[in-house]
C-alpha atoms as a PDB file:
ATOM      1  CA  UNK A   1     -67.953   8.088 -33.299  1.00  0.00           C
ATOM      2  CA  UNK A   2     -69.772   8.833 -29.736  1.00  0.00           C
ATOM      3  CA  UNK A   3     -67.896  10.772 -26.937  1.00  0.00           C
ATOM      4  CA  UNK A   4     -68.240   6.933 -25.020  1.00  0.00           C
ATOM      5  CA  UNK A   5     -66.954   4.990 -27.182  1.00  0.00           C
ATOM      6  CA  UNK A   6     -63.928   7.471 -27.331  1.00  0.00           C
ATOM      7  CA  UNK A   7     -63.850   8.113 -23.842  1.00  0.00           C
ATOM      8  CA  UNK A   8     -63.445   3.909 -24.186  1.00  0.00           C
ATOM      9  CA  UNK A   9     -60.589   3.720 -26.234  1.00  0.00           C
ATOM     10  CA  UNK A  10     -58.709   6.236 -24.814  1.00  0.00           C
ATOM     11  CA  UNK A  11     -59.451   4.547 -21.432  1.00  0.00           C
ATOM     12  CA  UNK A  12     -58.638   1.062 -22.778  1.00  0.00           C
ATOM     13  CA  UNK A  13     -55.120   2.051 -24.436  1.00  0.00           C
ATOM     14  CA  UNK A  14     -53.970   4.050 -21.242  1.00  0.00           C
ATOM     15  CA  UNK A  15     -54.986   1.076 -19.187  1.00  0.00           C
ATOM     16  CA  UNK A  16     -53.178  -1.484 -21.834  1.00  0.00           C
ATOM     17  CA  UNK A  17     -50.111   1.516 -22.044  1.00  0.00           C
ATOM     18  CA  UNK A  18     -49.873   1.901 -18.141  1.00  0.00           C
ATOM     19  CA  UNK A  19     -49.973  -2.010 -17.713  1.00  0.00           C
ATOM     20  CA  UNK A  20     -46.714  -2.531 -20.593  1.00  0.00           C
ATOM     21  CA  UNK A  21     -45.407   0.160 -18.748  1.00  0.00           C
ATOM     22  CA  UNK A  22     -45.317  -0.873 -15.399  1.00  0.00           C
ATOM     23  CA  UNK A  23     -44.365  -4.305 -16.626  1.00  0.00           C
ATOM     24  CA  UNK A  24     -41.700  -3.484 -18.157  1.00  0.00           C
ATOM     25  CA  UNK A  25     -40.664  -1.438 -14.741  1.00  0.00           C
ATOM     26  CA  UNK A  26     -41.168  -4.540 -12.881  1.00  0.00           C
ATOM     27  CA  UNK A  27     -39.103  -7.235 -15.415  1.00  0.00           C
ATOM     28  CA  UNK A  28     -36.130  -4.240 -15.558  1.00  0.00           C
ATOM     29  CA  UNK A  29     -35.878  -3.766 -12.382  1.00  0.00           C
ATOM     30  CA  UNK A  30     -35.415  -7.652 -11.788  1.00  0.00           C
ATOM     31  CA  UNK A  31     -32.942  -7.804 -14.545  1.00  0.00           C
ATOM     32  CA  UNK A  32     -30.563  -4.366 -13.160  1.00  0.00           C
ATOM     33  CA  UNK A  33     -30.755  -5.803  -9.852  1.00  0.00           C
ATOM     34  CA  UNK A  34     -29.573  -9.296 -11.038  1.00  0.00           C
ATOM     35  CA  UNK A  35     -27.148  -7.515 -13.062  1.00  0.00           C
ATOM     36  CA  UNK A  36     -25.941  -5.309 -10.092  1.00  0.00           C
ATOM     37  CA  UNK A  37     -25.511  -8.421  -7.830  1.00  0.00           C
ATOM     38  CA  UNK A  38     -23.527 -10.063 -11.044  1.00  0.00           C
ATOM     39  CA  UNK A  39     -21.186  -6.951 -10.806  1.00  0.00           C
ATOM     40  CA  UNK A  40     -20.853  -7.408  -7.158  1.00  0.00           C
ATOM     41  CA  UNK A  41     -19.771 -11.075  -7.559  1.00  0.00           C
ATOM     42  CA  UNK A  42     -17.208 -10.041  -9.886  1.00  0.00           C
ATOM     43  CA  UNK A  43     -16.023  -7.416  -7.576  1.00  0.00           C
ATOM     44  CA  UNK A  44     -15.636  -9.750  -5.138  1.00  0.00           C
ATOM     45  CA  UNK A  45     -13.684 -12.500  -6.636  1.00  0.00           C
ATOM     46  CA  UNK A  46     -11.761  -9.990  -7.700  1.00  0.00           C
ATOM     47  CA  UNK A  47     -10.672  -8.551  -4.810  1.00  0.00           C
ATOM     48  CA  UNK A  48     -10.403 -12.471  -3.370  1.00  0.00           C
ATOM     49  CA  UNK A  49      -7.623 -13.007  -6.054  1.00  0.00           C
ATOM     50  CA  UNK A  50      -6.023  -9.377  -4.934  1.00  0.00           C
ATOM     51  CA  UNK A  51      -6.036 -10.670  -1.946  1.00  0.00           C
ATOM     52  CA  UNK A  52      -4.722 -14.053  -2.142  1.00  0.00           C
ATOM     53  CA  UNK A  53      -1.839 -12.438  -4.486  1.00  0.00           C
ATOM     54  CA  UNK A  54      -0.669 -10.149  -1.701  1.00  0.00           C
ATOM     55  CA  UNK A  55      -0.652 -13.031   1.144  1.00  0.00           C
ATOM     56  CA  UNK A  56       1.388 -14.608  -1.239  1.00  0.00           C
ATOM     57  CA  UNK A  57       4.007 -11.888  -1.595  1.00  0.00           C
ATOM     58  CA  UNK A  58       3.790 -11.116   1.744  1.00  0.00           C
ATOM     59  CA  UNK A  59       4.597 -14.608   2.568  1.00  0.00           C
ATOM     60  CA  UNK A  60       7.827 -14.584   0.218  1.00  0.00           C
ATOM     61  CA  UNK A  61       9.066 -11.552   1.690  1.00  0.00           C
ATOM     62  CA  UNK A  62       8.991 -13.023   5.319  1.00  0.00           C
ATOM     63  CA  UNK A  63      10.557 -15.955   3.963  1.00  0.00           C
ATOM     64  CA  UNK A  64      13.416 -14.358   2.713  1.00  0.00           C
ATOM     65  CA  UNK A  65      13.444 -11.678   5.513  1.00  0.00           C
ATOM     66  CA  UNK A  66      13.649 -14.906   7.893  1.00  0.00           C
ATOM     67  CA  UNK A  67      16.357 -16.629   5.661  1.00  0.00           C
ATOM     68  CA  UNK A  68      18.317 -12.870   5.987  1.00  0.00           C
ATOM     69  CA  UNK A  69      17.994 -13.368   9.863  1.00  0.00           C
ATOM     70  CA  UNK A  70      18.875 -16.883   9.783  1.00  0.00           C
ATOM     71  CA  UNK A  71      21.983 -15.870   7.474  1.00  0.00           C
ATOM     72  CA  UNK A  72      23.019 -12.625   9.505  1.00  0.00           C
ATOM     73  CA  UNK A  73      23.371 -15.035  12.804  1.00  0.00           C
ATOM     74  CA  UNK A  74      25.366 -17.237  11.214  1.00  0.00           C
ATOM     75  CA  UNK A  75      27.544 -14.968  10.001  1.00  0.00           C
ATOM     76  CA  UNK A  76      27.387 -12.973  13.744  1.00  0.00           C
ATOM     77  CA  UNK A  77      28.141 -16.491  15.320  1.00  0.00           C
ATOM     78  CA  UNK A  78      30.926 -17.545  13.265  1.00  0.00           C
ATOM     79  CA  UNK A  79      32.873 -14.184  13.938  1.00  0.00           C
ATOM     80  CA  UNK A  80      36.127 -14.543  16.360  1.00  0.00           C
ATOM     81  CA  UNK A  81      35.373 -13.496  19.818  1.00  0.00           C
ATOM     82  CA  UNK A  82      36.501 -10.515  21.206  1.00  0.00           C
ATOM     83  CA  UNK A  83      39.348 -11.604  23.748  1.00  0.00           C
ATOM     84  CA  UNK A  84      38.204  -9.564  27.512  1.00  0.00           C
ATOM     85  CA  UNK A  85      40.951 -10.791  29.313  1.00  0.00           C
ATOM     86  CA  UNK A  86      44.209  -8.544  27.468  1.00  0.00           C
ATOM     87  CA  UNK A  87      44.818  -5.098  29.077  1.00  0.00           C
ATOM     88  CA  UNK A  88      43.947  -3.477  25.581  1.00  0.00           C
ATOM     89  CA  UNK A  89      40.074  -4.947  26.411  1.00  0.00           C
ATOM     90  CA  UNK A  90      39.896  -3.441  30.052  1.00  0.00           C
ATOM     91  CA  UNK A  91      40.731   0.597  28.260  1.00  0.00           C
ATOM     92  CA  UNK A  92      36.842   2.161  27.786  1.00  0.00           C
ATOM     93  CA  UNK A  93      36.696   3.430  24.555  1.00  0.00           C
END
């Protein structure tokens, strides 16, 4: 076997090796970046149903904060009236 026809070979598989190497850099780096933006979705529906969870309970709590108010002026309203025309009401406490 000649020093060319070695020098061939050797130049042929490092050409075929680099080309199944770079390929395979090219088709992985599609498939982690499709992958990342897969994890990203996810993420963000995620956080979406978070989200939509805690507008929910914040909505209940002003609900029943607001039913509280309602319920507190009812309860202020319906209280007797402080008489201001005795001569106990005209002493400063």
């Amino acid at each position: 076997m000649s020093t060319e026809v070695f020098a061939l070979i050797n130049f042929v598989f490092t050409s075929v090796l680099a080309f199944m190497m770079y390929r395979y850099y090219v088709l992985n780096g599609f498939e982690n970046q499709k992958r990342n933006e897969e994890i990203h979705q996810e993420m963000r529906n995620q956080m979406e149903s978070v989200n939509g969870r805690l507008d929910n309970f914040e909505n209940r709590i002003n609900r029943d904060l607001m039913d509280m108010y309602r319920e507190m002026n009812s309860i202020t309203e319906a209280l007797p009236k402080k008489k201001t025309t005795g001569r106990n009401s005209q002493i400063p406490f």
